[in-house]
N, C-alpha and C. Protein backbone atom coordinates (compact mmCIF):
# COMPACT_ATOMS: atom_id res chain seq x y z
N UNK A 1 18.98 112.82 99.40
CA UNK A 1 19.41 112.94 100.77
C UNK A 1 20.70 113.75 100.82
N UNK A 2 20.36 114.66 101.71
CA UNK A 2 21.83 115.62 102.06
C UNK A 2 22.82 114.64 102.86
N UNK A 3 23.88 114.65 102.46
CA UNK A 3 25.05 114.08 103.45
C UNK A 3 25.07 114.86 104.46
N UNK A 4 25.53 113.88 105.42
CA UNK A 4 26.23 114.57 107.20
C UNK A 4 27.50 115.09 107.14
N UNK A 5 27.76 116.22 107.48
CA UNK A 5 29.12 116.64 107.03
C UNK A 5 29.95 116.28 108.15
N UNK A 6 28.98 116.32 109.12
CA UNK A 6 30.16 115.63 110.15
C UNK A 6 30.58 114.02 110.20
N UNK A 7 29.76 113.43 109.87
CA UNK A 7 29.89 112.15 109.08
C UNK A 7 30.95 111.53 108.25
N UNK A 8 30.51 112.64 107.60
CA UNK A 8 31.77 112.29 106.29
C UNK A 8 33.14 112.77 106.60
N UNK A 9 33.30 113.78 107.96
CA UNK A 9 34.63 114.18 108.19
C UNK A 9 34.87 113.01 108.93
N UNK A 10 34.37 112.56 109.72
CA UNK A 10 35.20 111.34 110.63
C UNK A 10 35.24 110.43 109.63
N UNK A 11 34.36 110.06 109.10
CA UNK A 11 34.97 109.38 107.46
C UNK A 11 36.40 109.12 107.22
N UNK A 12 36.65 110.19 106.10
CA UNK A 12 37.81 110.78 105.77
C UNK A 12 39.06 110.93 106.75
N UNK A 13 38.61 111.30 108.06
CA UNK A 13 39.80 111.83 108.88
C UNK A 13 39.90 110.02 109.90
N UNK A 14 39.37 109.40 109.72
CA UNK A 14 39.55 107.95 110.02
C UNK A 14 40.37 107.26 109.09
N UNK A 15 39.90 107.20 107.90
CA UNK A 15 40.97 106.56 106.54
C UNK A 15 41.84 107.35 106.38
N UNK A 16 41.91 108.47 106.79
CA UNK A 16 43.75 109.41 106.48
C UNK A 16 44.47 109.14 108.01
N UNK A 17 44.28 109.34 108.46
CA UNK A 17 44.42 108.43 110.09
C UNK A 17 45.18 106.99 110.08
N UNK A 18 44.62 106.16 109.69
CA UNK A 18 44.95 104.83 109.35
C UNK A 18 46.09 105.21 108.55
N UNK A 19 45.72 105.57 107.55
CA UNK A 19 46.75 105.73 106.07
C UNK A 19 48.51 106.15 107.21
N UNK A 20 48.30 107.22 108.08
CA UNK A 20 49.37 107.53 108.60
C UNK A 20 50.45 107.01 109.70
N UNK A 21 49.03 105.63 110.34
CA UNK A 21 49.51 105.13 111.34
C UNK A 21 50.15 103.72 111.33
N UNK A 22 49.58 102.86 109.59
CA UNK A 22 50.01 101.56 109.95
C UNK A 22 50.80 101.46 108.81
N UNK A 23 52.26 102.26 109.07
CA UNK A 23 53.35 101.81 107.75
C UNK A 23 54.14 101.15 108.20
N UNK A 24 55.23 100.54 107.90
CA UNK A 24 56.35 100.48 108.49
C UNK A 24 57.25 100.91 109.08
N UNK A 25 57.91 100.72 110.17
CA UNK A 25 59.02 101.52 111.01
C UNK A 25 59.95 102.35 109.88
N UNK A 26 59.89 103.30 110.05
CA UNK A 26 60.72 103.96 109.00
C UNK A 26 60.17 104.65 107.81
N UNK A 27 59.11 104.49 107.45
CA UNK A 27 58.77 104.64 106.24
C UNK A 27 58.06 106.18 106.33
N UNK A 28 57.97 106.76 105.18
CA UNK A 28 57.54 108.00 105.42
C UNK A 28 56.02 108.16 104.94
N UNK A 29 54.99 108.20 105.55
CA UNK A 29 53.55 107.97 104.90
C UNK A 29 53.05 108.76 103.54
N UNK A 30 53.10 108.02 102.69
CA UNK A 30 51.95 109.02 101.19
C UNK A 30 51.05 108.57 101.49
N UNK A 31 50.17 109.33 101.03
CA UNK A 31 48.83 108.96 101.14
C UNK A 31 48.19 110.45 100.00
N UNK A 32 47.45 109.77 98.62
CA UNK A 32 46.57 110.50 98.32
C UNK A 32 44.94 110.07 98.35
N UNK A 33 44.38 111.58 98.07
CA UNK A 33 43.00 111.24 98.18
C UNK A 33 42.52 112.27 96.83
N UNK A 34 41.80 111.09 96.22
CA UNK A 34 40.98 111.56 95.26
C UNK A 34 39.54 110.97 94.97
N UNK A 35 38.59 111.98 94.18
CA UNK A 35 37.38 111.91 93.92
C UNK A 35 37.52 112.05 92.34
N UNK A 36 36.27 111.78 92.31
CA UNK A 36 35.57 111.95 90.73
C UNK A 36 34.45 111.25 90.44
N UNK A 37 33.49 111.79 89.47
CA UNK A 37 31.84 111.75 89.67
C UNK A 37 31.85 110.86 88.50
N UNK A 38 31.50 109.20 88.79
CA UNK A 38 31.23 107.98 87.83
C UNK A 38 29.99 109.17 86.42
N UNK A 39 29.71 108.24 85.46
CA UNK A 39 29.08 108.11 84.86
C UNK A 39 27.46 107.96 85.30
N UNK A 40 27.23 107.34 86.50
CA UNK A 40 25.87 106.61 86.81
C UNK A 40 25.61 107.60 88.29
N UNK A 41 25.99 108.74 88.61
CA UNK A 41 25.30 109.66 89.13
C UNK A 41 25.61 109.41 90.67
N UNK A 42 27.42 108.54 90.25
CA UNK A 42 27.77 108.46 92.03
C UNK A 42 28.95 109.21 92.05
N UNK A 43 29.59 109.46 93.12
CA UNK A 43 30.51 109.85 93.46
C UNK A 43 31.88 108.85 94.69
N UNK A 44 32.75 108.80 93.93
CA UNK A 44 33.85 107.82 94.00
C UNK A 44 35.39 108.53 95.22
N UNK A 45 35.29 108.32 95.97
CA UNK A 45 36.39 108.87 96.79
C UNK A 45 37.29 107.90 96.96
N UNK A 46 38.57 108.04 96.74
CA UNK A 46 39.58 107.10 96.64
C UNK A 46 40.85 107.24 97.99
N UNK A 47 40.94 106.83 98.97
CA UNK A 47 41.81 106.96 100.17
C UNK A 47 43.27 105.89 100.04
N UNK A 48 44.21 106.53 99.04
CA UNK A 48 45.52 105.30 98.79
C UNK A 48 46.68 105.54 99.32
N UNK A 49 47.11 104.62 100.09
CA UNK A 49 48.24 104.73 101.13
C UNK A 49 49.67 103.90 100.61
N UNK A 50 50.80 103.91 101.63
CA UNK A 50 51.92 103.07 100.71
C UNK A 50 51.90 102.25 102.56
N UNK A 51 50.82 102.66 102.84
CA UNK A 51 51.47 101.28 104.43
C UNK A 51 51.57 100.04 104.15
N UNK A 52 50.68 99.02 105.27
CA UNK A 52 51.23 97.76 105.34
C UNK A 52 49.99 96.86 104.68
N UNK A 53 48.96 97.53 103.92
CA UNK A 53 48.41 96.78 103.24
C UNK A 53 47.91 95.99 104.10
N UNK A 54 46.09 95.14 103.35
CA UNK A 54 45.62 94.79 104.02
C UNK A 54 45.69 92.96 103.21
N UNK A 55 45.85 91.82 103.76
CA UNK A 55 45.96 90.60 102.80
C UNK A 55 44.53 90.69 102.07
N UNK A 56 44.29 90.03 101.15
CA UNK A 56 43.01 89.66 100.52
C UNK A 56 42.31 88.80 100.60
N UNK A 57 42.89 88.10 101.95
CA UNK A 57 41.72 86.79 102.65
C UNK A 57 40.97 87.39 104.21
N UNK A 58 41.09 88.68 104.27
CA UNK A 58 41.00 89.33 105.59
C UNK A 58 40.17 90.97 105.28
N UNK A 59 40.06 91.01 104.09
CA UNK A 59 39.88 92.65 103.25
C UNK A 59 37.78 92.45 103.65
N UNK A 60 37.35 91.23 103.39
CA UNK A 60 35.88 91.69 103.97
C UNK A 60 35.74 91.66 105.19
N UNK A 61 36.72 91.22 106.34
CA UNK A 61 36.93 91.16 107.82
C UNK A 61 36.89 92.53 108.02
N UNK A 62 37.60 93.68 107.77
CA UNK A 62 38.12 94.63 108.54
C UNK A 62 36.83 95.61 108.49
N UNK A 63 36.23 95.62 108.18
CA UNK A 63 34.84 96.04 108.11
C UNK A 63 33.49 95.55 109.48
N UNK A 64 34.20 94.76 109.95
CA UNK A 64 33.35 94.08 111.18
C UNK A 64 33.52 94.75 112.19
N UNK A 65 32.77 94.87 113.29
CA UNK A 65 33.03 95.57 114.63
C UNK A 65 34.06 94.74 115.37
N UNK A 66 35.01 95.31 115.90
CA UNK A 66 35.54 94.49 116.91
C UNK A 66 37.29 93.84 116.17
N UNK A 67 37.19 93.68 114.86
CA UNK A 67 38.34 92.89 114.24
C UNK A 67 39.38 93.61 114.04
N UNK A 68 40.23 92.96 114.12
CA UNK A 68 41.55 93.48 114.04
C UNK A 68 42.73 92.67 113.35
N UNK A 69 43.81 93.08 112.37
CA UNK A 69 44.64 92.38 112.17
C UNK A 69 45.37 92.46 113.05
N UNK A 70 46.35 91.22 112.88
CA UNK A 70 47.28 91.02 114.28
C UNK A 70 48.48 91.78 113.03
N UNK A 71 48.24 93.29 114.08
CA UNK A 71 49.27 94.23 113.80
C UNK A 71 50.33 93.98 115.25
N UNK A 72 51.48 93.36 115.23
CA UNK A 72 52.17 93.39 116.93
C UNK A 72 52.65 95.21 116.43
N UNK A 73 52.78 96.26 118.01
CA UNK A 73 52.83 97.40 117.83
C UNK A 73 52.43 98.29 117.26
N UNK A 74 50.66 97.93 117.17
CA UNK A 74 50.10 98.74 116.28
C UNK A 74 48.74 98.40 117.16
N UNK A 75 48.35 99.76 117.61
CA UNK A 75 47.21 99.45 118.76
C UNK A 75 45.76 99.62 117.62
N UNK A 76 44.68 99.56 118.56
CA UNK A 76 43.46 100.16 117.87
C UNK A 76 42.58 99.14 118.25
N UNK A 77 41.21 99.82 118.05
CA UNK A 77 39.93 99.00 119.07
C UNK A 77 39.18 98.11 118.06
N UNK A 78 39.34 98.47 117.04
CA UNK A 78 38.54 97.62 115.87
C UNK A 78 37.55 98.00 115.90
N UNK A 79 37.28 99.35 115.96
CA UNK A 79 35.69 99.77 115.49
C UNK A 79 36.29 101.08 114.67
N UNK A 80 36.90 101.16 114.15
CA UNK A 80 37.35 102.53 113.32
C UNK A 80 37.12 102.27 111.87
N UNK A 81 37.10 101.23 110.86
CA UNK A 81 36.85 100.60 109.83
C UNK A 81 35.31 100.23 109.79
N UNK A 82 34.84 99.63 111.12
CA UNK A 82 33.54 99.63 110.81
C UNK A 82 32.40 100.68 110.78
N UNK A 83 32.88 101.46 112.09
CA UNK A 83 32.10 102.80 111.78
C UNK A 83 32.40 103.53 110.28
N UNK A 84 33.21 103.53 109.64
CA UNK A 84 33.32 104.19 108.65
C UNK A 84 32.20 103.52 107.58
N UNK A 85 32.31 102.20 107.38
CA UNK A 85 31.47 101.23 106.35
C UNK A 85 29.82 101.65 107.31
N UNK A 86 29.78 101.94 108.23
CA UNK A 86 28.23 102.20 108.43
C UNK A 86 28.20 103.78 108.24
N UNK A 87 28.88 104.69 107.94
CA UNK A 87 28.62 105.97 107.71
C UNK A 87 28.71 106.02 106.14
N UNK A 88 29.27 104.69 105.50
CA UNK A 88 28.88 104.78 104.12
C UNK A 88 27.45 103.91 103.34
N UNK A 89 27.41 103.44 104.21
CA UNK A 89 25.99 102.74 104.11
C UNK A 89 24.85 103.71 104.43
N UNK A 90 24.81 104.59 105.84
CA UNK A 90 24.25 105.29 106.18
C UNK A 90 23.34 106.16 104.56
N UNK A 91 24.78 106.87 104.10
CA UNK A 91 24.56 107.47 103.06
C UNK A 91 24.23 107.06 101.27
N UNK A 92 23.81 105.56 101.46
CA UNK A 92 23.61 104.86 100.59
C UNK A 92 24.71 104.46 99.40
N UNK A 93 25.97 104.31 100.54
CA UNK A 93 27.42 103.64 99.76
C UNK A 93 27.75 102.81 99.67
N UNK A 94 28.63 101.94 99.03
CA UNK A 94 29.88 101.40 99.52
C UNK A 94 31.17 101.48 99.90
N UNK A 95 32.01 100.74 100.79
CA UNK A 95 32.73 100.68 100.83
C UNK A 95 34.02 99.57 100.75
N UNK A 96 35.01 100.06 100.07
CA UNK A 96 35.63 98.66 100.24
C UNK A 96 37.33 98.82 99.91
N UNK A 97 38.09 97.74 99.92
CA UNK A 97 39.05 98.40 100.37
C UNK A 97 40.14 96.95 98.80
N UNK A 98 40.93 97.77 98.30
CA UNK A 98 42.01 97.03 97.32
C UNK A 98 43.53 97.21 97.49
N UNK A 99 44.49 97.04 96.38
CA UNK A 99 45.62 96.69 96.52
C UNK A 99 45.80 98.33 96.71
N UNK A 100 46.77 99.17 96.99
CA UNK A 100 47.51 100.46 96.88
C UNK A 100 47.83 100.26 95.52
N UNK A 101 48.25 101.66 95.31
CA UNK A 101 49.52 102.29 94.05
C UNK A 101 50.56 101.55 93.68
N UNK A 102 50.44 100.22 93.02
CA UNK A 102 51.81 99.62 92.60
C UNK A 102 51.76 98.43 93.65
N UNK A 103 50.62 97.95 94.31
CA UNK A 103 50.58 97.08 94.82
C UNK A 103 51.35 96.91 96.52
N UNK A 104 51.08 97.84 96.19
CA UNK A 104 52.29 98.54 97.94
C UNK A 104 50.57 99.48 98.48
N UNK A 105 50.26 99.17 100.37
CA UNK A 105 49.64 99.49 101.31
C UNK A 105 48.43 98.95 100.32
N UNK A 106 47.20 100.01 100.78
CA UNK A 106 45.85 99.75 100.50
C UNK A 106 45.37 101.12 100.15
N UNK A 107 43.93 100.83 98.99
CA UNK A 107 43.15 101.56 98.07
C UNK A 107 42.04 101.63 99.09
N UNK A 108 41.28 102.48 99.73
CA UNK A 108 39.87 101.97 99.94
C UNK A 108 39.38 103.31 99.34
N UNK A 109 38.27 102.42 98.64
CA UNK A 109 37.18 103.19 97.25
C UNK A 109 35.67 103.40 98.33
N UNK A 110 35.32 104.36 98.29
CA UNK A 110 33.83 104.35 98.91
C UNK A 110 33.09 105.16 97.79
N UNK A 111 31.67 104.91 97.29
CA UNK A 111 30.99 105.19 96.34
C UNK A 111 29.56 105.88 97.08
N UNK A 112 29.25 107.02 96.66
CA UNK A 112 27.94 107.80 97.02
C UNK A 112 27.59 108.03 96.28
N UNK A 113 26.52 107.86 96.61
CA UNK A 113 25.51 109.08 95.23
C UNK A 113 25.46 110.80 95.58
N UNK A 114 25.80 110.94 94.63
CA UNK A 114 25.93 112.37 93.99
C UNK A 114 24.86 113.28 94.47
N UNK A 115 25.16 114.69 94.50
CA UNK A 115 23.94 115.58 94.96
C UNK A 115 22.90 115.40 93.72
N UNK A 116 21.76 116.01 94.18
CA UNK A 116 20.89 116.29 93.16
C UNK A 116 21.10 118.19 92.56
């Protein structure tokens, strides 16, 4: 299956989005993004930020339609995380989301399979 390229840009431009919007007052956003092609014929995109991190009793929540952490001053509809997890499903992925770089913001890893 060919990927949606438009798909995969709101993808990407959703998790770099996030990455820029939920740091702390003051803080200046990093955010890298990297790939690289597993062993088993997938492909691994890595979206790692230094924001406010997501807790790890709430990390399979943010994936739901509608949810939201109680960010006070930090707007958003709660469908921006989930559309992304159904445009990686779409394409026969996962997605999911871990600690950041040094344990500071959040990792989210999404896994595809590779062209043929």
């Amino acid at each position: 299956m060919a990927a949606d390229r438009v798909l995969l840009h709101q993808l990407l431009d959703n998790l770099v989005g996030n990455a820029v919007k939920y740091v702390a007052a003051g803080t200046r956003p990093r955010i890298l993004v990297r790939s690289l092609l597993d062993g088993d014929g997938r492909v691994r995109v890595e979206v790692a930020d230094n924001g406010l991190g997501i807790p790890d009793d709430q990390r399979a929540r943010i994936f739901e339609s509608l949810y939201r952490l109680d960010r006070p001053g930090y707007s958003g509809t709660g469908l921006g995380l989930a559309i992304c997890a159904r445009i990686v499903q779409r394409h026969g992925g996962v997605l999911r989301v871990e600690d950041g770089p040094g344990g500071t913001g959040s990792t989210f890893v999404l896994t595809l399979p590779a062209a043929d």
